[in-house]
Protein backbone atom coordinates (compact mmCIF):
# COMPACT_ATOMS: atom_id res chain seq x y z
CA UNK A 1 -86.74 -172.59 46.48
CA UNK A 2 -84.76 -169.31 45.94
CA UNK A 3 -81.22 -169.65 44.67
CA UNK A 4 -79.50 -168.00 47.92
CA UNK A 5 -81.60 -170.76 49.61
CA UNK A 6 -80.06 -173.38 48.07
CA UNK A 7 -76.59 -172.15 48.18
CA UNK A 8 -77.26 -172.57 51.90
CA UNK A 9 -78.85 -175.32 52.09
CA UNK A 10 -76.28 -177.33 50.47
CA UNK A 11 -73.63 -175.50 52.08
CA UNK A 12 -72.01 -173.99 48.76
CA UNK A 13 -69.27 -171.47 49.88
CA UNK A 14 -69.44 -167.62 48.43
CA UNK A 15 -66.15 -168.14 47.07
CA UNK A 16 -67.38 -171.05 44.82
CA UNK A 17 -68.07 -168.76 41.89
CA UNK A 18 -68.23 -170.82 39.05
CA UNK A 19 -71.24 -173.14 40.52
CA UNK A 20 -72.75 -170.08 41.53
CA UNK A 21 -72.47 -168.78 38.05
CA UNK A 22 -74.12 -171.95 36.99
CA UNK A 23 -76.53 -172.53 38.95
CA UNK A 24 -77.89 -169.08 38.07
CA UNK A 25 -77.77 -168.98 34.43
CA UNK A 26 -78.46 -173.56 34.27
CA UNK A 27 -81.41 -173.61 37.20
CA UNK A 28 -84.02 -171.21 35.58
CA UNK A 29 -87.46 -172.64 38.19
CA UNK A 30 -87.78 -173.53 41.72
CA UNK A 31 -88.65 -176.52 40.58
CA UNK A 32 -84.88 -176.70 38.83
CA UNK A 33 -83.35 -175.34 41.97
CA UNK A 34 -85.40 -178.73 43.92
CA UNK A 35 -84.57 -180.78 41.94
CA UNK A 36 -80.58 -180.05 42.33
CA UNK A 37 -81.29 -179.59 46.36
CA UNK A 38 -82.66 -183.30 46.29
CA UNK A 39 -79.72 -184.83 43.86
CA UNK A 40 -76.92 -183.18 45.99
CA UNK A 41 -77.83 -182.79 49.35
CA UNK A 42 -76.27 -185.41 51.74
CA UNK A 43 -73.99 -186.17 48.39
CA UNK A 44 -71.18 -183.03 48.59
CA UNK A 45 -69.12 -182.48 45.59
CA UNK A 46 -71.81 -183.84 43.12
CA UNK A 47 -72.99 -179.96 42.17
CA UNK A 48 -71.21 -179.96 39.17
CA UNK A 49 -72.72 -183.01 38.15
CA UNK A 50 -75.70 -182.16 38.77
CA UNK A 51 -75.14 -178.65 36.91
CA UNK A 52 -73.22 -180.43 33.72
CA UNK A 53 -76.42 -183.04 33.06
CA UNK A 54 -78.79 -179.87 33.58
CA UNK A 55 -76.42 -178.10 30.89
CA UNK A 56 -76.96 -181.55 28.24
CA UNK A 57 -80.94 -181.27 29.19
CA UNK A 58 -81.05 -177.88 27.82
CA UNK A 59 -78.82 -178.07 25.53
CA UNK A 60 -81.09 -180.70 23.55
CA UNK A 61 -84.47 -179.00 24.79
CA UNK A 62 -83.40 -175.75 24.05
CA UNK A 63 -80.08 -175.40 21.96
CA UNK A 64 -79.99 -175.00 17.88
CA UNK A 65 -81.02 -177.04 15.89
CA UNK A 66 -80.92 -175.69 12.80
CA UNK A 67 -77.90 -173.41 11.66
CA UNK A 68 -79.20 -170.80 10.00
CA UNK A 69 -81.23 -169.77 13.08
CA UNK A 70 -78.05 -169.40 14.75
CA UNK A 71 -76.42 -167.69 11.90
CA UNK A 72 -79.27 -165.00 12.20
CA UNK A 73 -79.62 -164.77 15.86
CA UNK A 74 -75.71 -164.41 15.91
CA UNK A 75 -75.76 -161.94 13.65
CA UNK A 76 -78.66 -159.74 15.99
CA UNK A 77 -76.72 -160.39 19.17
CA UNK A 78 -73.63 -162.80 19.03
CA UNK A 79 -73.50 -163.43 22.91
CA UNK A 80 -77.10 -164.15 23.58
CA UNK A 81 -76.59 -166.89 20.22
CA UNK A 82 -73.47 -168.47 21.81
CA UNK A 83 -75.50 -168.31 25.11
CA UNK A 84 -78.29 -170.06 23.81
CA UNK A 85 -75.64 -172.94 21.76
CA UNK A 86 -73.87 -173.52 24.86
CA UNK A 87 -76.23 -173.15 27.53
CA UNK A 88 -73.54 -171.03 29.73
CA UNK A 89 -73.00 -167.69 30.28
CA UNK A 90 -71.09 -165.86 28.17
CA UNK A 91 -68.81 -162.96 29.97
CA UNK A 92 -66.08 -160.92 27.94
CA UNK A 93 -63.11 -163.45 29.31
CA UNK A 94 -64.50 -166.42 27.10
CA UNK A 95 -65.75 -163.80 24.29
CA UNK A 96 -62.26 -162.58 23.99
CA UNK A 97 -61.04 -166.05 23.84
CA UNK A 98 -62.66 -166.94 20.54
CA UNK A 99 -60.09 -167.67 17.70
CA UNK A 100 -63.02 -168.04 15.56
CA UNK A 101 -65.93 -165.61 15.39
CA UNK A 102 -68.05 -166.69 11.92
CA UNK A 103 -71.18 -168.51 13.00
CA UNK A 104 -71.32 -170.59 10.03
CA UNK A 105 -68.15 -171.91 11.06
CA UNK A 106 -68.52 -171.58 15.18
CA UNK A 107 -71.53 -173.94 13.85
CA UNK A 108 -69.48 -176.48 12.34
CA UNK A 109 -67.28 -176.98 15.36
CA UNK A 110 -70.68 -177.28 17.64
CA UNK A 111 -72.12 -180.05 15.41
CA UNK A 112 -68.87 -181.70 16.14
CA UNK A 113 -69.60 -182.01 19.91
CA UNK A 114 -72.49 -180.58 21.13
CA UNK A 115 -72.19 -180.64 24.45
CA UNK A 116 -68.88 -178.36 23.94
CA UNK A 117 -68.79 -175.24 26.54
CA UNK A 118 -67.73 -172.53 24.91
CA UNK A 119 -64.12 -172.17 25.58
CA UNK A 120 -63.51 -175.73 23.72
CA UNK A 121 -65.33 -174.01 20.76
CA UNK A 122 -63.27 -171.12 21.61
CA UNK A 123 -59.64 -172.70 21.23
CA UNK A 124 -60.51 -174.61 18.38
């Protein structure tokens, strides 16, 4: 299943931007995308549960787990690092938000929480 299926399918409006976002950057197979058609449909408002336990999956699958790998990949390209920590997309509104910008230390505050988005990490 395509993603503008599924948008339709479960009835998502255009204007819902920030499940959009999500679902584009979270649901990465068809297989994802059926999976979240069979957990929400007939159950309306649960997208964003849906897309916040897909975010945890990844997260552990996926995410760091060793800090000097995110050190170096920060260091190469900082928003495909935080990208890859977070499992969100990272735009300039949320990079420009960051208080703190030295991995080792953006590290520290992940380990903290891990399932932090990146704004949390951003304010703190």
């Amino acid at each position: 299943m395509q993603q503008d299926e599924l948008i339709y399918r479960l009835e998502i409006p255009q204007r819902a931007t920030i499940i959009i976002t999500k679902m584009s950057f979270l649901l990465r197979s068809d297989s994802d995308r059926q999976k979240m058609f069979t957990f929400c449909n007939d159950n309306p408002g649960s997208e964003y549960v849906f897309l916040a336990e897909k975010r945890k999956q990844l997260i552990d699958e996926e995410g760091y787990k060793d800090k000097n790998e995110f050190i170096s990949d920060y260091n190469d390209n900082n928003i495909k690092a935080l990208e890859k920590l977070c499992q969100e997309k990272v735009d300039g509104f949320k990079l420009a938000r960051l208080k703190v910008t030295d991995p080792e230390t953006l590290y520290s505050l992940y380990e903290k929480n891990k399932y932090s988005n990146l704004l949390h990490l951003a304010l703190s």
